[in-house]
PDB file of N, CA and C in Angstrom:
ATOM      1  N   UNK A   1       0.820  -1.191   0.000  1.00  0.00           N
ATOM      2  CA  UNK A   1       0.000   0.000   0.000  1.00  0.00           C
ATOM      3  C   UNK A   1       0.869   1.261   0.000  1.00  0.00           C
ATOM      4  N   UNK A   2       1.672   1.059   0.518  1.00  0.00           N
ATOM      5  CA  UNK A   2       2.607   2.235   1.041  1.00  0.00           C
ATOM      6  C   UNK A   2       3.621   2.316  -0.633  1.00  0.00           C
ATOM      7  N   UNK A   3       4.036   1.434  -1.450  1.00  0.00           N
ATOM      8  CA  UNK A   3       4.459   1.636  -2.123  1.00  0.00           C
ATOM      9  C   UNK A   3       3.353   2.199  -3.436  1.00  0.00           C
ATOM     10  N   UNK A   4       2.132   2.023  -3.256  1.00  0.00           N
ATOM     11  CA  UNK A   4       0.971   2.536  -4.438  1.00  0.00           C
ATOM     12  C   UNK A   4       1.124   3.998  -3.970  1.00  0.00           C
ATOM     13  N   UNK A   5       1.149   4.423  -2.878  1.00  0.00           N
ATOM     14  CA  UNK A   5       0.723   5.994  -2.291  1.00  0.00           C
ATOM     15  C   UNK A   5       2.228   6.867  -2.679  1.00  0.00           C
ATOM     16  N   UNK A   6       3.228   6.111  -3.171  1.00  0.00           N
ATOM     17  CA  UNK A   6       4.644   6.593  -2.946  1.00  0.00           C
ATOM     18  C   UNK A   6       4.653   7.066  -4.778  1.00  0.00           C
ATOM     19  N   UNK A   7       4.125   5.394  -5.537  1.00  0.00           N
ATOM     20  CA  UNK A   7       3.815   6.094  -6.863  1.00  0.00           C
ATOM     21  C   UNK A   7       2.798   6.935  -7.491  1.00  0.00           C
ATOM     22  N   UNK A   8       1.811   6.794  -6.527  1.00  0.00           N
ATOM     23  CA  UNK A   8       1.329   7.787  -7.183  1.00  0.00           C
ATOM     24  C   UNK A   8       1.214   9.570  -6.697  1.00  0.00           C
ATOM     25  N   UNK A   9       1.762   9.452  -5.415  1.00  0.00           N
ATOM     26  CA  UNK A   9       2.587  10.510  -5.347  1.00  0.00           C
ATOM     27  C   UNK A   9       3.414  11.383  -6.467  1.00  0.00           C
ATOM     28  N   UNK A  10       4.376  10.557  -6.746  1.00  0.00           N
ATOM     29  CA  UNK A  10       5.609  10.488  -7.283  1.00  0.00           C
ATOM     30  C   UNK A  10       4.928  10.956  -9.042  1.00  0.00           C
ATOM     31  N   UNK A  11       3.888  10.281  -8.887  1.00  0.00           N
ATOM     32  CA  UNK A  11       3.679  10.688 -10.651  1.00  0.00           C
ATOM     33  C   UNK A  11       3.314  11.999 -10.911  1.00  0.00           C
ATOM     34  N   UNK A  12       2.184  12.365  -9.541  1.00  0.00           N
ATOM     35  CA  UNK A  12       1.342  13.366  -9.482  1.00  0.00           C
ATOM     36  C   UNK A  12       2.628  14.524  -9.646  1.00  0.00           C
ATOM     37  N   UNK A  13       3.871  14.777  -8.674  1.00  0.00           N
ATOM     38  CA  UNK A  13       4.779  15.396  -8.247  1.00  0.00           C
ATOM     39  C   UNK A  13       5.662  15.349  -9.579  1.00  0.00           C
ATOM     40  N   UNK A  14       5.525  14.776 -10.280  1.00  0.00           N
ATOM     41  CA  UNK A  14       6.378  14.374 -11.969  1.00  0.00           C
ATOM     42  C   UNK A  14       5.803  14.956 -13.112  1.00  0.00           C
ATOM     43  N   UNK A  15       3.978  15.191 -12.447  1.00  0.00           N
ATOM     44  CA  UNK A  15       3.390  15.642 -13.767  1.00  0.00           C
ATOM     45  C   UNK A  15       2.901  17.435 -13.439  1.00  0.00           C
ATOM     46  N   UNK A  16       2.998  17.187 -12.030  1.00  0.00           N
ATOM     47  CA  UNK A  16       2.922  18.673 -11.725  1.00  0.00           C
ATOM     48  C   UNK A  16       4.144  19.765 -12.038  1.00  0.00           C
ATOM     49  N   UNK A  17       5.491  19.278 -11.952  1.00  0.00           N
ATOM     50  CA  UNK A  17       6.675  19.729 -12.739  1.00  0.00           C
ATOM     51  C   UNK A  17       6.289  20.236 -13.642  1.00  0.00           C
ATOM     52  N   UNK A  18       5.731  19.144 -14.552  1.00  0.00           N
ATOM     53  CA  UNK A  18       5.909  19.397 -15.945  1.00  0.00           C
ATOM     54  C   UNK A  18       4.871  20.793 -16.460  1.00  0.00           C
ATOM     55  N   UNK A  19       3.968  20.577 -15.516  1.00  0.00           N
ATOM     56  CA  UNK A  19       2.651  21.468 -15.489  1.00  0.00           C
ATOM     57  C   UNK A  19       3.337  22.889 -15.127  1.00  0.00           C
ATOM     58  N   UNK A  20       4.060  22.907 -14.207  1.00  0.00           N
ATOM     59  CA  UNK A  20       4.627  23.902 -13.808  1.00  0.00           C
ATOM     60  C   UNK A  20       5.649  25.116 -14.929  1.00  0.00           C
ATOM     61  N   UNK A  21       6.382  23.709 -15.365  1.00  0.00           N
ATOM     62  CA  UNK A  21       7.198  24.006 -16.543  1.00  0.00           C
ATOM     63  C   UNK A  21       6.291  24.992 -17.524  1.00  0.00           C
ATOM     64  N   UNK A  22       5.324  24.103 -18.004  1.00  0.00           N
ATOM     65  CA  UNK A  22       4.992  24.725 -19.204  1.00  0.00           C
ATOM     66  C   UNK A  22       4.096  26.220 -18.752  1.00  0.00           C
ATOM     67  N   UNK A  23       3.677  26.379 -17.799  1.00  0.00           N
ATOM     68  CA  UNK A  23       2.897  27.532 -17.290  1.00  0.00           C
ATOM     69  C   UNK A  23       3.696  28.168 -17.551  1.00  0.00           C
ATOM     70  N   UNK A  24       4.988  28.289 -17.073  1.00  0.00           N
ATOM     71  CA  UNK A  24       6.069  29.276 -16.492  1.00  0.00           C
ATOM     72  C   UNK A  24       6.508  29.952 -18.268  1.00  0.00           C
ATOM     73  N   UNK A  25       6.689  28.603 -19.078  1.00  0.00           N
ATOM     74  CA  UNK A  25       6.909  29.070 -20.225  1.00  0.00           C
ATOM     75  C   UNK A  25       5.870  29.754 -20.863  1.00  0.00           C
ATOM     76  N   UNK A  26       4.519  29.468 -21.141  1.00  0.00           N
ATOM     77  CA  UNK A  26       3.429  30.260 -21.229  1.00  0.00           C
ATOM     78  C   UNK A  26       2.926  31.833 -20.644  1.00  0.00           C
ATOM     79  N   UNK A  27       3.832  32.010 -19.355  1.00  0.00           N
ATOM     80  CA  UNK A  27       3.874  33.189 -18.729  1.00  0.00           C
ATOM     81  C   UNK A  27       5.057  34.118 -19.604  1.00  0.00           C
ATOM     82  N   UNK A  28       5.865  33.480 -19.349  1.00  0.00           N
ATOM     83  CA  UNK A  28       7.297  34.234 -20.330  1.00  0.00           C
ATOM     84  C   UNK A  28       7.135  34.376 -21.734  1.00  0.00           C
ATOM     85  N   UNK A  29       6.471  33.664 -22.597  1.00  0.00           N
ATOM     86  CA  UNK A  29       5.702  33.768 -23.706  1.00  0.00           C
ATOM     87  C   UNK A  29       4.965  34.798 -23.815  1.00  0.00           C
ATOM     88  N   UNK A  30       4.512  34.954 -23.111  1.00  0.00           N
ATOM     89  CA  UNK A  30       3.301  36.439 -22.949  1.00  0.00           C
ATOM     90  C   UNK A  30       4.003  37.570 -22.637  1.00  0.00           C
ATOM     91  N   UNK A  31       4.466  37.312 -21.394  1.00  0.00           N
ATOM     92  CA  UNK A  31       5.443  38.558 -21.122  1.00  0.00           C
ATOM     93  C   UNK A  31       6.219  39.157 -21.910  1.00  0.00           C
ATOM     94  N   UNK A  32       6.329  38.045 -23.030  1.00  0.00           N
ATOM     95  CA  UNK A  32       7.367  38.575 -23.932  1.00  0.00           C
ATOM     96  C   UNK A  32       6.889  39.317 -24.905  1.00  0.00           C
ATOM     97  N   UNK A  33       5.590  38.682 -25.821  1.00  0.00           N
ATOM     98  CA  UNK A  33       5.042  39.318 -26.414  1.00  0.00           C
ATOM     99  C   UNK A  33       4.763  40.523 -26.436  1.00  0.00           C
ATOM    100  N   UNK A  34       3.967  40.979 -24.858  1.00  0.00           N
ATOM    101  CA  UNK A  34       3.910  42.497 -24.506  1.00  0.00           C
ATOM    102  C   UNK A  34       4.859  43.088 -24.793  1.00  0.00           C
ATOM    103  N   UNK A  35       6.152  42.794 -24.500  1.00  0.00           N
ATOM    104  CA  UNK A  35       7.338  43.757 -24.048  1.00  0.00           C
ATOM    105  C   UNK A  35       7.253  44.263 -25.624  1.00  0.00           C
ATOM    106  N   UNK A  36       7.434  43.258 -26.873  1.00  0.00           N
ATOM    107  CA  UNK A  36       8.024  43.151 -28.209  1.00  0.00           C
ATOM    108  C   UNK A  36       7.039  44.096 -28.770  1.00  0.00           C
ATOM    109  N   UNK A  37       5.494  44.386 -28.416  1.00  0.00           N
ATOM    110  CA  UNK A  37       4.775  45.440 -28.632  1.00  0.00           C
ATOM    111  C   UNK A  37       4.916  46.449 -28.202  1.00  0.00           C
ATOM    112  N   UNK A  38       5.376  46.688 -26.935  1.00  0.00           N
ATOM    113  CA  UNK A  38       5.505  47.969 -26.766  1.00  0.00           C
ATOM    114  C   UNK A  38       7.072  48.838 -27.430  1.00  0.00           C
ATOM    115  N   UNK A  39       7.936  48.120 -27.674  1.00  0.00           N
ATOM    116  CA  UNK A  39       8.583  48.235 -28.723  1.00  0.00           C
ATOM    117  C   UNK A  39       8.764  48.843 -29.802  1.00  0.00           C
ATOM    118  N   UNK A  40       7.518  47.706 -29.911  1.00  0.00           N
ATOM    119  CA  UNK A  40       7.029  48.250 -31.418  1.00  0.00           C
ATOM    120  C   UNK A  40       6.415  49.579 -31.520  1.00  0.00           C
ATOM    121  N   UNK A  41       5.812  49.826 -30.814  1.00  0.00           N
ATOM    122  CA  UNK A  41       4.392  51.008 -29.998  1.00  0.00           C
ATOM    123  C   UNK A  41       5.905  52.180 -29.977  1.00  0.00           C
ATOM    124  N   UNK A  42       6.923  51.870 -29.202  1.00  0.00           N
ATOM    125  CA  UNK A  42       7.504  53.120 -29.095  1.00  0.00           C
ATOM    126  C   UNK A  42       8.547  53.337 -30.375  1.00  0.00           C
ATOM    127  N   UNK A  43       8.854  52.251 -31.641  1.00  0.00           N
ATOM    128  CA  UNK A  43       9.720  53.033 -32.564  1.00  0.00           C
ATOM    129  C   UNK A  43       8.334  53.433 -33.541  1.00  0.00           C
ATOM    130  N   UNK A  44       7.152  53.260 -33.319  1.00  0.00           N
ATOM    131  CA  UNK A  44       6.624  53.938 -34.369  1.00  0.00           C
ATOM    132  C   UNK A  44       6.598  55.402 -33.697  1.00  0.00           C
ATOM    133  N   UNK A  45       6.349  55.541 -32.136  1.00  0.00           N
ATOM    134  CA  UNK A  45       5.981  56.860 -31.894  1.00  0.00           C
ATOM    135  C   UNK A  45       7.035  57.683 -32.230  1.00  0.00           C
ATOM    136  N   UNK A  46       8.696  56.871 -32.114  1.00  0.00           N
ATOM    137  CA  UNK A  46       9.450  57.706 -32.286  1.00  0.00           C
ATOM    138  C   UNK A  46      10.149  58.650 -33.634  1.00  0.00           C
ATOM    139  N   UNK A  47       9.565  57.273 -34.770  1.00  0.00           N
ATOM    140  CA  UNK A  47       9.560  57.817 -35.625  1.00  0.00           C
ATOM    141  C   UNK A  47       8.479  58.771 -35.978  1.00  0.00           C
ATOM    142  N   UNK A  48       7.311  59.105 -35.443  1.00  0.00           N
ATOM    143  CA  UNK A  48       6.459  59.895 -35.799  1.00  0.00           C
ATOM    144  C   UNK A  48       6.671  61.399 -35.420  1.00  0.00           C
ATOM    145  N   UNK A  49       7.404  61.224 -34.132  1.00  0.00           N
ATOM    146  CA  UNK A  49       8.259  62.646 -33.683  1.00  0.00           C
ATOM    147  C   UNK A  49       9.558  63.040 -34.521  1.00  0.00           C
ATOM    148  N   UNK A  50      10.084  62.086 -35.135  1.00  0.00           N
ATOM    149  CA  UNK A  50      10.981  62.548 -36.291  1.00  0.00           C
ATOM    150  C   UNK A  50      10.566  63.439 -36.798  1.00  0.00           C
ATOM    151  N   UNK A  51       9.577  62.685 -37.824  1.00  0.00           N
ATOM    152  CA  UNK A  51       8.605  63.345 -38.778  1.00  0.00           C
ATOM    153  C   UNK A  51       8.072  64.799 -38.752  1.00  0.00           C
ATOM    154  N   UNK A  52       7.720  64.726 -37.555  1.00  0.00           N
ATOM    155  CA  UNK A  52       7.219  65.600 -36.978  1.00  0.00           C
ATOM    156  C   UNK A  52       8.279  67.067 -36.436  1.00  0.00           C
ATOM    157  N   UNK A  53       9.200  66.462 -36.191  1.00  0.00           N
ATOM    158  CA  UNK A  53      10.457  67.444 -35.741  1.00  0.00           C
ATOM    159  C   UNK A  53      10.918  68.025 -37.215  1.00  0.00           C
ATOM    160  N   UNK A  54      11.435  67.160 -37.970  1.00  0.00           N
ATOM    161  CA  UNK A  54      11.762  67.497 -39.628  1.00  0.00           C
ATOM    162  C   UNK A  54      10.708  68.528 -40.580  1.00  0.00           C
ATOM    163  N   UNK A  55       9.516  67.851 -39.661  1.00  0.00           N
ATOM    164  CA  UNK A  55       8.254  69.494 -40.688  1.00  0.00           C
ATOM    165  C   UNK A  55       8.722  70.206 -39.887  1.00  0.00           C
ATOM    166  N   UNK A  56       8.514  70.469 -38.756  1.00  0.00           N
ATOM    167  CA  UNK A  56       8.705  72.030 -37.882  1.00  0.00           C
ATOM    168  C   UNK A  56      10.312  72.564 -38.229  1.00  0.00           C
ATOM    169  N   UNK A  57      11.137  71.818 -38.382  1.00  0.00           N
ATOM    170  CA  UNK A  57      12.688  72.616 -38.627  1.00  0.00           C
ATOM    171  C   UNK A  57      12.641  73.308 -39.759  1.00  0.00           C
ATOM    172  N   UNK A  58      11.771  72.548 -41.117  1.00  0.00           N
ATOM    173  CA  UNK A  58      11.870  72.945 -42.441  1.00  0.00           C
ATOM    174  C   UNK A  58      10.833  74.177 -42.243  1.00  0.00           C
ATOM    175  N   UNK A  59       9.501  74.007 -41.452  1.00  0.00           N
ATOM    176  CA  UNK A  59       8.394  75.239 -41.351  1.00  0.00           C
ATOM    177  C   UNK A  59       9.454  76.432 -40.536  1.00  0.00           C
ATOM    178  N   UNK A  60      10.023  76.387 -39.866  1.00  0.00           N
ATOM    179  CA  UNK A  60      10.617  77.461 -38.949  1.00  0.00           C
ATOM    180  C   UNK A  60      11.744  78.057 -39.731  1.00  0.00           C
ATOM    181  N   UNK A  61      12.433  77.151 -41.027  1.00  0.00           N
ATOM    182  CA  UNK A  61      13.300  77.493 -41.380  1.00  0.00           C
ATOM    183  C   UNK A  61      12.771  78.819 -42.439  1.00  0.00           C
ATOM    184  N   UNK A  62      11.686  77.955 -43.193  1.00  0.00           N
ATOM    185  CA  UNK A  62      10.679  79.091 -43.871  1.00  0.00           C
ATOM    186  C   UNK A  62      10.393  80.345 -43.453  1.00  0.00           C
ATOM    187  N   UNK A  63       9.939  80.177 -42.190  1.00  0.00           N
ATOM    188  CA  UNK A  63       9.532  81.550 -41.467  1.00  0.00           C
ATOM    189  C   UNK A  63      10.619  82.347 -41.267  1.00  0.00           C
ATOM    190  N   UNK A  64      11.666  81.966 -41.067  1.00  0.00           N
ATOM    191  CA  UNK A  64      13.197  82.855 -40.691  1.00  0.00           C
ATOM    192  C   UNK A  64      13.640  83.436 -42.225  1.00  0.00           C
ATOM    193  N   UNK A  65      13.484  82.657 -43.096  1.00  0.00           N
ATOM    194  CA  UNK A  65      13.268  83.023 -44.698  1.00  0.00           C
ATOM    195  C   UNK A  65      12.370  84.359 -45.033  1.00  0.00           C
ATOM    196  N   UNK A  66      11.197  83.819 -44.726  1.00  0.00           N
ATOM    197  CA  UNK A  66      10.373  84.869 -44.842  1.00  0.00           C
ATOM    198  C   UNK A  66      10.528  86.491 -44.173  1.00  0.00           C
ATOM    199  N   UNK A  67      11.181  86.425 -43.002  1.00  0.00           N
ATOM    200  CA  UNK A  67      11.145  87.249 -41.858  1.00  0.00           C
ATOM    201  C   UNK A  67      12.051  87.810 -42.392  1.00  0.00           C
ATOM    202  N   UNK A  68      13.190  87.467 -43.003  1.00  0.00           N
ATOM    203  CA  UNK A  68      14.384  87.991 -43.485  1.00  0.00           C
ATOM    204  C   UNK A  68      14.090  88.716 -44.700  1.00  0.00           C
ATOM    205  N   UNK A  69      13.271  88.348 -45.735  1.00  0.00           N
ATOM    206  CA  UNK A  69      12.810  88.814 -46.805  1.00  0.00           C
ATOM    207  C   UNK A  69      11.923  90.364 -46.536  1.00  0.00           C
ATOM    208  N   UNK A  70      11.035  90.087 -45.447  1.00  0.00           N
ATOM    209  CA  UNK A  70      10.481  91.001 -44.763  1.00  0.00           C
ATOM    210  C   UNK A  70      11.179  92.009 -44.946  1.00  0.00           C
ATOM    211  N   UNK A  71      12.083  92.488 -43.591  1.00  0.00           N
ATOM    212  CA  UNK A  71      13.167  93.159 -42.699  1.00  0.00           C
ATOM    213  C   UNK A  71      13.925  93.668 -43.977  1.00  0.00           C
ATOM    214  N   UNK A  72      14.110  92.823 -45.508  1.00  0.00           N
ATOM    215  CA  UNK A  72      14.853  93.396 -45.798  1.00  0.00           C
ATOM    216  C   UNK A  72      13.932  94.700 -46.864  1.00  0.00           C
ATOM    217  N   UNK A  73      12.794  94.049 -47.086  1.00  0.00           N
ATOM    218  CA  UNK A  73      12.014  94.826 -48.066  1.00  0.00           C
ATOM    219  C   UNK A  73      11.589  95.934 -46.754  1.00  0.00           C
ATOM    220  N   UNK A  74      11.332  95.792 -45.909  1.00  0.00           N
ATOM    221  CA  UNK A  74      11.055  97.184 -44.784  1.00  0.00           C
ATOM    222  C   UNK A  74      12.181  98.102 -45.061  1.00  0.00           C
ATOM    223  N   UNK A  75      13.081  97.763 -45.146  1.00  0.00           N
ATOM    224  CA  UNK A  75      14.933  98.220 -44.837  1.00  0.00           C
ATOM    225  C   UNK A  75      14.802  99.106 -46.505  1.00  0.00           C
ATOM    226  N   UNK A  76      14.002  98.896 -47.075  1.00  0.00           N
ATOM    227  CA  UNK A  76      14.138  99.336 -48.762  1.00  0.00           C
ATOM    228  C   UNK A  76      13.562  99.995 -48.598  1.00  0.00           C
ATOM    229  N   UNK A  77      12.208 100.329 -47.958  1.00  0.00           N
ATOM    230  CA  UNK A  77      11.401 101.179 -48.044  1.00  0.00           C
ATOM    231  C   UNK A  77      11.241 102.025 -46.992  1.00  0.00           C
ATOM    232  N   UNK A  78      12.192 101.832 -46.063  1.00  0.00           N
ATOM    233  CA  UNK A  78      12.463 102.937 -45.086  1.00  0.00           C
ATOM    234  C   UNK A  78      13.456 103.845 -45.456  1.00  0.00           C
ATOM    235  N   UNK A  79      14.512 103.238 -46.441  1.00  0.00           N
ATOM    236  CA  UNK A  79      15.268 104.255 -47.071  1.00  0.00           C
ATOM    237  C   UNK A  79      15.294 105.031 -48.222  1.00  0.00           C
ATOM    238  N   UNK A  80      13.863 104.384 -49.324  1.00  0.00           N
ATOM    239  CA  UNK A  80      13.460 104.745 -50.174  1.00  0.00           C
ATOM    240  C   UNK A  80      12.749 106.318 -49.245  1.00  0.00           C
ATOM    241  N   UNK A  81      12.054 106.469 -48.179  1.00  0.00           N
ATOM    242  CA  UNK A  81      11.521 107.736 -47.884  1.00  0.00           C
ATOM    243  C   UNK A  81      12.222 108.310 -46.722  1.00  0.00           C
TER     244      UNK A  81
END
């Protein structure tokens, strides 16, 4: 009797391992997944602030263009009178 209670102990304790095992891998599986999305989630945002940085340098560069064009046509017509 004592040796039936020892195996089937022993199996239960053999198959619960294994149970254990694969959870653990199923947890890290997931965990992983998330991580690999957010990842993903942050090189799109970062490229979108590129994007986004590259219009505003080229728009600001315009405006300093413009401003200059300004200042200089003021500068013409302040000395024209």
């Amino acid at each position: 009797m004592t040796k039936l209670l020892l195996a089937i102990f022993g199996f239960i304790f053999r198959n619960l391992g294994a149970l254990l095992t694969i959870v653990a891998v199923l947890l890290l599986g997931s965990w992983l997944q998330r991580e690999w999305q957010q990842l993903a989630n942050a090189q799109n945002d970062l490229q979108r602030q590129q994007r986004i940085e590259r219009l505003l340098v080229k728009q600001h560069q315009e405006l300093i263009k413009a401003q200059q064009k300004t200042q200089k046509a003021s500068q013409t017509l302040i000395s024209q009178y």
